[in-house]
Protein backbone atom coordinates (compact mmCIF):
# COMPACT_ATOMS: atom_id res chain seq x y z
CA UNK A 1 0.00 0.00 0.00
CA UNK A 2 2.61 2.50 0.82
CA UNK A 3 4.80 1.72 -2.16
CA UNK A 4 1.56 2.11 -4.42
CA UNK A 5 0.87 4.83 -2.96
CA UNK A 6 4.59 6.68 -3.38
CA UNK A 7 4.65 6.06 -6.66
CA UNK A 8 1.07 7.84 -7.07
CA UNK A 9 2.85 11.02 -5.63
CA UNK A 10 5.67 10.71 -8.22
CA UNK A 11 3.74 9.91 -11.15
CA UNK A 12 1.47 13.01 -10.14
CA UNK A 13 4.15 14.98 -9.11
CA UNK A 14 5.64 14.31 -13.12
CA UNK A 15 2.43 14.89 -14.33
CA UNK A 16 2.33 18.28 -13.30
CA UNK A 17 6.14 18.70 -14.05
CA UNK A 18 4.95 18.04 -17.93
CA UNK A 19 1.96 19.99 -17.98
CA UNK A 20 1.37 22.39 -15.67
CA UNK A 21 4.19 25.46 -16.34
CA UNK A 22 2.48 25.75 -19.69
CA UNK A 23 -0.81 26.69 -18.63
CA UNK A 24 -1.87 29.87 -17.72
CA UNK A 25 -3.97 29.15 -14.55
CA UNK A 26 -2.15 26.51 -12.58
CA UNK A 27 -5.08 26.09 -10.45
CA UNK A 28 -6.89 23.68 -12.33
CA UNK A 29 -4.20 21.35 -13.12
CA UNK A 30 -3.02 21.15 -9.58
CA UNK A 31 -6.07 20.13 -7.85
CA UNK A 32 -6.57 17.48 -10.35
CA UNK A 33 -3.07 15.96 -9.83
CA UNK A 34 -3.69 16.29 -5.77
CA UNK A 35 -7.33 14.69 -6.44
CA UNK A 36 -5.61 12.22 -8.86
CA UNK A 37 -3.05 11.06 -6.79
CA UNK A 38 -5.98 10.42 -3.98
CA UNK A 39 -7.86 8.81 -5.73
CA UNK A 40 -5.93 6.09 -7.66
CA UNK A 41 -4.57 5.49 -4.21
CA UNK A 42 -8.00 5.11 -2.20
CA UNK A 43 -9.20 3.09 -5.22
CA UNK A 44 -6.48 0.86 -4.65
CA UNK A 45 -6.88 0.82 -1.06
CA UNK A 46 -10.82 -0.58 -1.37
CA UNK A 47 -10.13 -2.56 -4.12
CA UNK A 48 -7.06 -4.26 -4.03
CA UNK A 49 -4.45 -4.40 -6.45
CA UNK A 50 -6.42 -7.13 -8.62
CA UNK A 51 -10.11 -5.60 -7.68
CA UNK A 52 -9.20 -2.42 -9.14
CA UNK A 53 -9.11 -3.86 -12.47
CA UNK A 54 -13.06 -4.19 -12.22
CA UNK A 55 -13.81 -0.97 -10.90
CA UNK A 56 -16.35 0.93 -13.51
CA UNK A 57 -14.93 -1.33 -16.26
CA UNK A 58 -13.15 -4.22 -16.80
CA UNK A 59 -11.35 -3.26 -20.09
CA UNK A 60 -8.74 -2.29 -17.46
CA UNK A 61 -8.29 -6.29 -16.82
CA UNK A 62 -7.89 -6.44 -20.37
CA UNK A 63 -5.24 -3.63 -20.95
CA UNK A 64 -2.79 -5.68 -18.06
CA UNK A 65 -3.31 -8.49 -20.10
CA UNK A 66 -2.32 -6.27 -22.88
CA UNK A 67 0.51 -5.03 -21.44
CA UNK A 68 1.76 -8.06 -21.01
CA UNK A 69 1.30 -9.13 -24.45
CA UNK A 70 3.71 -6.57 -25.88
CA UNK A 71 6.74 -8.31 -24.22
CA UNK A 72 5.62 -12.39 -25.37
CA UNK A 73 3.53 -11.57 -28.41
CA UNK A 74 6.06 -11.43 -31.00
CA UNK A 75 6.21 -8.33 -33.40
CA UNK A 76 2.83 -7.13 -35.20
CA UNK A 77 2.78 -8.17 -38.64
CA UNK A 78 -0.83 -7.15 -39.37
CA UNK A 79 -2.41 -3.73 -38.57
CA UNK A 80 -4.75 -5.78 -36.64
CA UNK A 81 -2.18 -6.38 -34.41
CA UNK A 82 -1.19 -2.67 -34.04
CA UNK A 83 -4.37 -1.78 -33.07
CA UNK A 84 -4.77 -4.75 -30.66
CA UNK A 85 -1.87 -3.38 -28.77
CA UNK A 86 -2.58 0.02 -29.03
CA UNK A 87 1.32 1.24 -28.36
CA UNK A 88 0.90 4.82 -27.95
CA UNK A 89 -1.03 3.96 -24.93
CA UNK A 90 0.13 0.86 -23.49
CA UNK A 91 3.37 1.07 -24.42
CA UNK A 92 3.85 3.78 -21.78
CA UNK A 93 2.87 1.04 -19.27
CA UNK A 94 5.13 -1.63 -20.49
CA UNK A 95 8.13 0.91 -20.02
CA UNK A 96 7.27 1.93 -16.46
CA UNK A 97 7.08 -1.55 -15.37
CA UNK A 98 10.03 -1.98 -16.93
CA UNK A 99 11.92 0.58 -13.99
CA UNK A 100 9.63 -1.10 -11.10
CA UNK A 101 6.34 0.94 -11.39
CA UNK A 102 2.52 -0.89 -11.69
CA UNK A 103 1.44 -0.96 -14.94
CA UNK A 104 -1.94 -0.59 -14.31
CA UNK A 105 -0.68 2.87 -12.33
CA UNK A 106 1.24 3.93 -15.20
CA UNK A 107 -2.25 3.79 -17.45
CA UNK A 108 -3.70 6.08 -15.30
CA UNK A 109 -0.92 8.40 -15.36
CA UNK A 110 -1.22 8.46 -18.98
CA UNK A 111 -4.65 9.06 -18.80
CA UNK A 112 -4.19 12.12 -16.51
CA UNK A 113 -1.35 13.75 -18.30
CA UNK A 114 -3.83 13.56 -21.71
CA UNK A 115 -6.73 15.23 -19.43
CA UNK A 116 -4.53 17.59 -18.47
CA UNK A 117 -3.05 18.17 -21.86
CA UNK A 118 -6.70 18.68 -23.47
CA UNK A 119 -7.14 21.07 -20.53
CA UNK A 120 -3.83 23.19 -21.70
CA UNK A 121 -5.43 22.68 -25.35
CA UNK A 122 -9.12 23.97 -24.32
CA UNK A 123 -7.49 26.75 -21.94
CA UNK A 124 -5.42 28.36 -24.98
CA UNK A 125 -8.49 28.26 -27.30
CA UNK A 126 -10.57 29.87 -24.47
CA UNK A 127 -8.33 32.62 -23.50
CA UNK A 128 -7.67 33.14 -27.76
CA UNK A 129 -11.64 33.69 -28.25
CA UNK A 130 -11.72 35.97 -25.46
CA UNK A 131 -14.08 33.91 -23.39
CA UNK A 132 -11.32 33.10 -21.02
CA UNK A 133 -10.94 29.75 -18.89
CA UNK A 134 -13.71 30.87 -16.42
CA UNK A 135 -15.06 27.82 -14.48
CA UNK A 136 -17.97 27.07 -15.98
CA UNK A 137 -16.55 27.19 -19.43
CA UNK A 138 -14.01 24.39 -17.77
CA UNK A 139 -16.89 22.60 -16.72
CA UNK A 140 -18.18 22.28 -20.33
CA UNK A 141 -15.52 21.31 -21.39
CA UNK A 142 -13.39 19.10 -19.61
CA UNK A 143 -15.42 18.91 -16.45
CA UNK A 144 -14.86 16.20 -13.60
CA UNK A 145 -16.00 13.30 -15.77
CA UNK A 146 -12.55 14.38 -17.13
CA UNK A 147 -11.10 13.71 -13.83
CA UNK A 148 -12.93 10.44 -13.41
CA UNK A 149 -11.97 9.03 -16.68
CA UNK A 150 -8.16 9.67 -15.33
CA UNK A 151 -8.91 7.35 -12.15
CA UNK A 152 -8.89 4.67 -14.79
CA UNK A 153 -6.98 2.35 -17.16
CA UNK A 154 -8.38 3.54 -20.09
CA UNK A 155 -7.94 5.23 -23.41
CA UNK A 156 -10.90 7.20 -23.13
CA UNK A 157 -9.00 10.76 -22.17
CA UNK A 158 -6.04 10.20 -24.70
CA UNK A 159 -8.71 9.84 -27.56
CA UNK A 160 -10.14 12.79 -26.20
CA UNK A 161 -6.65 14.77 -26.13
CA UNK A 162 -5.95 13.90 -29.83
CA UNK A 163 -9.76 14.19 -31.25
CA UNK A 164 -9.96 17.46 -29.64
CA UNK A 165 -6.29 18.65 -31.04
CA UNK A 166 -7.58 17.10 -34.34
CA UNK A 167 -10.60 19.21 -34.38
CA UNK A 168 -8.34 23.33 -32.77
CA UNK A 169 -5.29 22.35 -33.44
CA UNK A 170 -3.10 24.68 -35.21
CA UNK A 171 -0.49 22.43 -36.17
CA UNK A 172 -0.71 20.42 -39.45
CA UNK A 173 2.05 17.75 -38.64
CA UNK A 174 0.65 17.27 -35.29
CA UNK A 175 -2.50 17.35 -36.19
CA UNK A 176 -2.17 14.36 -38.64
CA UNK A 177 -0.86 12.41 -35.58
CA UNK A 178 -3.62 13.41 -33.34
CA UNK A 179 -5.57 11.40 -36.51
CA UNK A 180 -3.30 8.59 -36.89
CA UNK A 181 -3.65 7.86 -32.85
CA UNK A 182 -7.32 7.92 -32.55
CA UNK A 183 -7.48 5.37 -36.08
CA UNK A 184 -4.80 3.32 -33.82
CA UNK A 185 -6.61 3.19 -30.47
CA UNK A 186 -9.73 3.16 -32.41
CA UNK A 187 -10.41 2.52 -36.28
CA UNK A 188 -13.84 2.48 -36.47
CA UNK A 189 -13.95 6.82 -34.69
CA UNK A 190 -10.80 7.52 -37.05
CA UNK A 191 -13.00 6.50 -40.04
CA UNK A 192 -16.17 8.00 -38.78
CA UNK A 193 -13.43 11.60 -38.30
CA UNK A 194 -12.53 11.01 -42.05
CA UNK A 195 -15.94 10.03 -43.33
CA UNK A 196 -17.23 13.11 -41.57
CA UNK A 197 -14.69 15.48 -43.12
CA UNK A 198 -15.23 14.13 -46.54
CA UNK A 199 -19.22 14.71 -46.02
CA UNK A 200 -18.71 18.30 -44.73
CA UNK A 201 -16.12 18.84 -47.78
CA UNK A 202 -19.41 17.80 -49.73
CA UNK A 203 -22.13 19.92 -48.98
CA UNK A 204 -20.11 22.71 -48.56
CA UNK A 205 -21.50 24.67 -51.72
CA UNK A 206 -24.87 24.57 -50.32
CA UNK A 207 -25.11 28.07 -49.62
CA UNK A 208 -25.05 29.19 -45.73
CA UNK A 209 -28.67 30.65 -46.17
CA UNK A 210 -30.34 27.41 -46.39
CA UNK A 211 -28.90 25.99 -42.68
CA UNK A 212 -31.62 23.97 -42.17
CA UNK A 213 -31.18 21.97 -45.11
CA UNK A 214 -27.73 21.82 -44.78
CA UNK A 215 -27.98 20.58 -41.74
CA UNK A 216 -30.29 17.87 -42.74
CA UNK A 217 -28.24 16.46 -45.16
CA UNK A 218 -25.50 16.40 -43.06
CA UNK A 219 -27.12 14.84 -40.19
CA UNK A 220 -29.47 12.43 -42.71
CA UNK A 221 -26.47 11.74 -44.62
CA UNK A 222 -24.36 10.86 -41.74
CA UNK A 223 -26.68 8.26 -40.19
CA UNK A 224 -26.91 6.38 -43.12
CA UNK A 225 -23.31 6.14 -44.14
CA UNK A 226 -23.03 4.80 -40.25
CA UNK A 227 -25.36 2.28 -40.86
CA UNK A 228 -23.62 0.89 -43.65
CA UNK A 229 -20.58 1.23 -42.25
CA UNK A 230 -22.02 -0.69 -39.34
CA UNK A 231 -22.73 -3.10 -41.55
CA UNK A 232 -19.16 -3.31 -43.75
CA UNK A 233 -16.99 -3.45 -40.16
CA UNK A 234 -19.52 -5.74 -38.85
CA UNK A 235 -18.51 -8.66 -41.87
CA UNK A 236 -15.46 -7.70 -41.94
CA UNK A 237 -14.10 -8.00 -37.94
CA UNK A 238 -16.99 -10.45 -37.68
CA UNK A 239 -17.22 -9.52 -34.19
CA UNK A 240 -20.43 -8.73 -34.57
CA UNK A 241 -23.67 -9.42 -36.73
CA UNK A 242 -24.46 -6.88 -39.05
CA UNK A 243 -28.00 -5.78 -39.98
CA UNK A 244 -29.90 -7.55 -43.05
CA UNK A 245 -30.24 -4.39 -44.81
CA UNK A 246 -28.99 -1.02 -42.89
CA UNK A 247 -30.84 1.15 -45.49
CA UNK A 248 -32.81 2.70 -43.58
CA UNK A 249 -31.64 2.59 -40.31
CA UNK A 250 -34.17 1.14 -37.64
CA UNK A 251 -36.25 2.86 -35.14
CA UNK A 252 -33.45 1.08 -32.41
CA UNK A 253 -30.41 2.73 -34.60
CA UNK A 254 -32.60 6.17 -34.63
CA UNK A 255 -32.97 6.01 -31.29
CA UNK A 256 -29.88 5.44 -29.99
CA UNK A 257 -28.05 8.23 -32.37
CA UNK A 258 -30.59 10.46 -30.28
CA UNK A 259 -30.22 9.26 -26.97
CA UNK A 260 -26.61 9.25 -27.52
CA UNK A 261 -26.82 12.94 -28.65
CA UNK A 262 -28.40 14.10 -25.39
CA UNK A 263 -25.85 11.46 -23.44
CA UNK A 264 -29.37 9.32 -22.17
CA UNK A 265 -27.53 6.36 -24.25
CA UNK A 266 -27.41 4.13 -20.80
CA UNK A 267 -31.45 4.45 -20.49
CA UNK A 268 -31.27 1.97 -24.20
CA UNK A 269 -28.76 -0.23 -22.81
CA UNK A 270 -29.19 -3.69 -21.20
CA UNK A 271 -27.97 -3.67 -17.51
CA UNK A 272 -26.98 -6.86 -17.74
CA UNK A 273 -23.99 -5.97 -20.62
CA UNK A 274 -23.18 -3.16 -18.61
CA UNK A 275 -23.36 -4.78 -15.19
CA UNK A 276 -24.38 -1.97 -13.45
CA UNK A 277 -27.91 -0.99 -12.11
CA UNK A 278 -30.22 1.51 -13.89
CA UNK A 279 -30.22 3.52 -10.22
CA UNK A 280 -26.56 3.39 -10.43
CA UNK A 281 -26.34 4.64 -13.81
CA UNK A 282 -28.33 7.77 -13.07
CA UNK A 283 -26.74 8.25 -10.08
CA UNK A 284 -23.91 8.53 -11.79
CA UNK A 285 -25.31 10.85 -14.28
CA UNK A 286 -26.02 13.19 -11.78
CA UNK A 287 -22.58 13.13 -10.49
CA UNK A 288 -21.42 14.24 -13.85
CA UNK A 289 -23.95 16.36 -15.29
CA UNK A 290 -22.14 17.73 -17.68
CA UNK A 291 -22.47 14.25 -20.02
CA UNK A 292 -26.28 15.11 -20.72
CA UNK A 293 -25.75 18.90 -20.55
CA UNK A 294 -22.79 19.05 -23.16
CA UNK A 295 -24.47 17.08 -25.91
CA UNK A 296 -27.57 18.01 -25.39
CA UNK A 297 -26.50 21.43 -25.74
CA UNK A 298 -24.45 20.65 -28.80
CA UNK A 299 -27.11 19.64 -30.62
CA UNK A 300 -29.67 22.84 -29.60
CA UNK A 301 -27.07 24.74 -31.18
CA UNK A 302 -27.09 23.02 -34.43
CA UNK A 303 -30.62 24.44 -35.44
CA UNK A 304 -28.74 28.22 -34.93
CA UNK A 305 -27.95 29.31 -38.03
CA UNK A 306 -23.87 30.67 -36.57
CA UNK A 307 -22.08 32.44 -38.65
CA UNK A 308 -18.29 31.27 -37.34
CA UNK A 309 -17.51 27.97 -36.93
CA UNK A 310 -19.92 26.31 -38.85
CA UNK A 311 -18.23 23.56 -41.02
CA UNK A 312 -16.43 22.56 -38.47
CA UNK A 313 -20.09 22.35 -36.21
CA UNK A 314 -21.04 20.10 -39.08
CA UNK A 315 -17.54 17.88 -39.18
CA UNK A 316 -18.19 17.46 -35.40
CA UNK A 317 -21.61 16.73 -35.87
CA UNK A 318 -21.39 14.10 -39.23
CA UNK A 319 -18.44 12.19 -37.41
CA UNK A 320 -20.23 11.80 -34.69
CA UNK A 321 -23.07 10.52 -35.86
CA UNK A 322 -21.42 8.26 -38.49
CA UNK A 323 -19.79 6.66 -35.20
CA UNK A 324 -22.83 6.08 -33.67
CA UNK A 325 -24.20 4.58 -36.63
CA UNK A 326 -21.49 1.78 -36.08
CA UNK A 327 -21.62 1.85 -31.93
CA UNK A 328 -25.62 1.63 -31.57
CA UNK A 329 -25.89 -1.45 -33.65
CA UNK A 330 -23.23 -3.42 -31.12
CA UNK A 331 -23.32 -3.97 -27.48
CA UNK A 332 -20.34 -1.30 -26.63
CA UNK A 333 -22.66 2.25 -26.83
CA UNK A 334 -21.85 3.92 -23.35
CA UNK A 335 -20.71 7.30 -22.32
CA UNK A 336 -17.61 6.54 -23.00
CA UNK A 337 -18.06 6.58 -26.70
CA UNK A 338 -19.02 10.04 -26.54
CA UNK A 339 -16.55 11.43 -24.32
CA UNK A 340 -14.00 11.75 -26.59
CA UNK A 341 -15.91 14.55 -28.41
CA UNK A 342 -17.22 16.35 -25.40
CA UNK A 343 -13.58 19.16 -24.67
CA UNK A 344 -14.81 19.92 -28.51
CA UNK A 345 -18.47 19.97 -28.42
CA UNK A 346 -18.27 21.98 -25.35
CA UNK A 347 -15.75 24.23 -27.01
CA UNK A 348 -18.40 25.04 -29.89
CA UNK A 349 -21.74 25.97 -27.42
CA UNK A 350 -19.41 28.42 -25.44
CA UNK A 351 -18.84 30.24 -29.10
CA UNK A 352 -22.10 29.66 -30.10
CA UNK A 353 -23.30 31.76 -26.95
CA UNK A 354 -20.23 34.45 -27.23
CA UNK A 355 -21.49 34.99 -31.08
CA UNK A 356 -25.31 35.26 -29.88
CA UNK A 357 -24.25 37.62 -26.77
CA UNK A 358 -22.04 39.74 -28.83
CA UNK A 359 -23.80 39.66 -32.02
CA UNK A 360 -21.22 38.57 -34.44
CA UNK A 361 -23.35 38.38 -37.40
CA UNK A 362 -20.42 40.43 -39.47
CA UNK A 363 -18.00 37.67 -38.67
CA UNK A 364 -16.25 35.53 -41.23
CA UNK A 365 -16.71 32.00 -41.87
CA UNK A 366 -14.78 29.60 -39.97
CA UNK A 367 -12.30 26.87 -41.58
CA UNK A 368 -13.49 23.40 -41.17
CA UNK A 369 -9.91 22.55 -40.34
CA UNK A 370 -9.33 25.11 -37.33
CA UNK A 371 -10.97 26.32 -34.55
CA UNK A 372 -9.64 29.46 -34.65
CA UNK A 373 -9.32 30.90 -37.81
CA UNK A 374 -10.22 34.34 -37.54
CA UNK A 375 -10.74 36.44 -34.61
């Protein structure tokens, strides 16, 4: 316990070392790394070091496992095995057990430096717009689900550092390998991103008067390309069975794209997949409010006709909704699906309500490559 528990002060202590001198309010990433290094270490405490692996979700079972795998598994000769192993994450893990730490510890680290890195990332596009990092901007977007998400073994929070650097980031290079990581960790969201760009590259000449129907192509558009490609990955992985036909989608595919867009996916889900109580589930919703209230938000402010920032509204929006074409036909749609969109979603309703508070009417339309192309 006291070993653990020492090297959840150092990794935390590192974390901040990397992160925190480069953001502008220091605040926010030092309570998380105090909170952080608390947590892991009561979690450990209640759980045990073999419990722990259960807490919230097992996929953290299956990442030791993976861990392991990278030192008696041979080299990858398939992409298949690339993405199995998922390097840029759990190679982290294989190093730092390597010099004596737990793997399983060193996950979570990773998964709190990437929160805190989409923090720096949402922070500097905050403070650019003039809306500044003001709490409850911070809640929207990376709020304490955020936090959470660190307390665990998963990829969740570096999916959301790269999608959200894919979506405001400023650099090209580095924006390409925000893309390549999320195909990696997972292909099915980095061909929903490119999917979604391609669409948004499409409908781009219909002119900016007729929103609505721009918007209901995309969002039509989007749903069905998800159901087919629900259908392609399902034949092809064979890891699940596709639908008959996926044109059109059914009222259950429908459905769940909605429910997922106002983060009520877990009301659609069978307990017993999830393990977990319907009670629990909305207890836990409570506790992080800002699931429902982020994409529910998001998608009121589709239907306002903004002038800045509207393709890349509609990239969010189509590549979102061609994922959950694929995820609401399978037995994986959670939160955790969506999370990796929320820093951005919630980045888009604060400058949807800074253009309708300020009036920006006269502003210029944004790139669908950059947050921040004009100010």
């Amino acid at each position: 316990m006291l070993l653990y528990a020492v090297q959840a002060a150092l990794l935390g202590a590192l974390a901040w070392i990397l992160v925190a001198p480069h953001c502008r309010r220091r605040l926010v990433p030092t309570a998380a790394v105090a909170l952080w290094a608390v947590g892991v270490t009561a979690i450990f405490r209640r759980y045990g070091a073999d419990g722990l692996l259960d807490f919230y979700s097992n996929d953290q079972r299956y990442h030791q496992f993976l861990v392991g795998k990278l030192e008696w598994g041979g080299r990858p000769l398939l992409f298949s095995d690339i993405e199995e192993r998922r390097y840029t994450y759990l190679g982290w893990a294989w190093l730092g057990r390597a010099v004596g730490f737990d793997e399983v510890l060193v996950l979570k680290f990773v998964a709190l430096v990437c929160s805190l890195v989409t923090y720096r990332i949402v922070e500097r596009e905050l403070d650019t717009s003039g809306a500044g990092a003001k709490l409850r901007w911070v809640w929207l977007t990376t709020g304490p689900v955020m936090l959470f998400f660190s307390l665990l073994a998963l990829r969740e929070t570096m999916l959301a550092m790269s999608l959200t650097y894919l979506f405001v980031g400023r650099n090209p290079s580095l924006r390409l390998a925000a893309f390549v990581n999320a195909f990696i960790l997972r292909p099915h969201l980095g061909i929903a991103l490119a999917a979604g760009w391609g669409l948004v590259w499409a409908v781009r000449r219909i002119p900016a008067a007729w929103h609505s129907v721009r918007l209901a192509v995309t969002a039509v558009t989007s749903a069905l390309l998800g159901a087919w490609l629900l259908a392609v990955i399902g034949r092809v992985v064979g890891s699940w069975t596709p639908p008959e036909s996926p044109f059109p989608p059914d009222k259950d595919a429908v459905f769940g794209i909605l429910a997922n867009l106002t983060g009520l996916q877990f009301l659609l889900v069978d307990t017993v997949t999830i393990e977990r109580s319907l009670t629990n589930l909305v207890v836990t919703r409570a506790l992080f409010f800002e699931t429902i209230a982020v994409p529910t938000l998001f998608a009121l402010s589709l239907f306002v006709p903004f002038v800045r920032f509207e393709r890349l509204r509609l990239w969010v929006l189509a590549s979102f909704v061609i994922y959950l074409g694929v995820i609401t036909g399978t037995d994986f749609t959670s939160f955790r699906q969506t999370l990796p969109f929320m820093p951005t979603m919630g980045l888009l309703v604060v400058h949807g309500w800074l253009e309708l508070r300020e009036g920006r009417s006269d502003a210029a339309p944004s790139s669908p490559h950059q947050l921040v192309a004009q100010r």
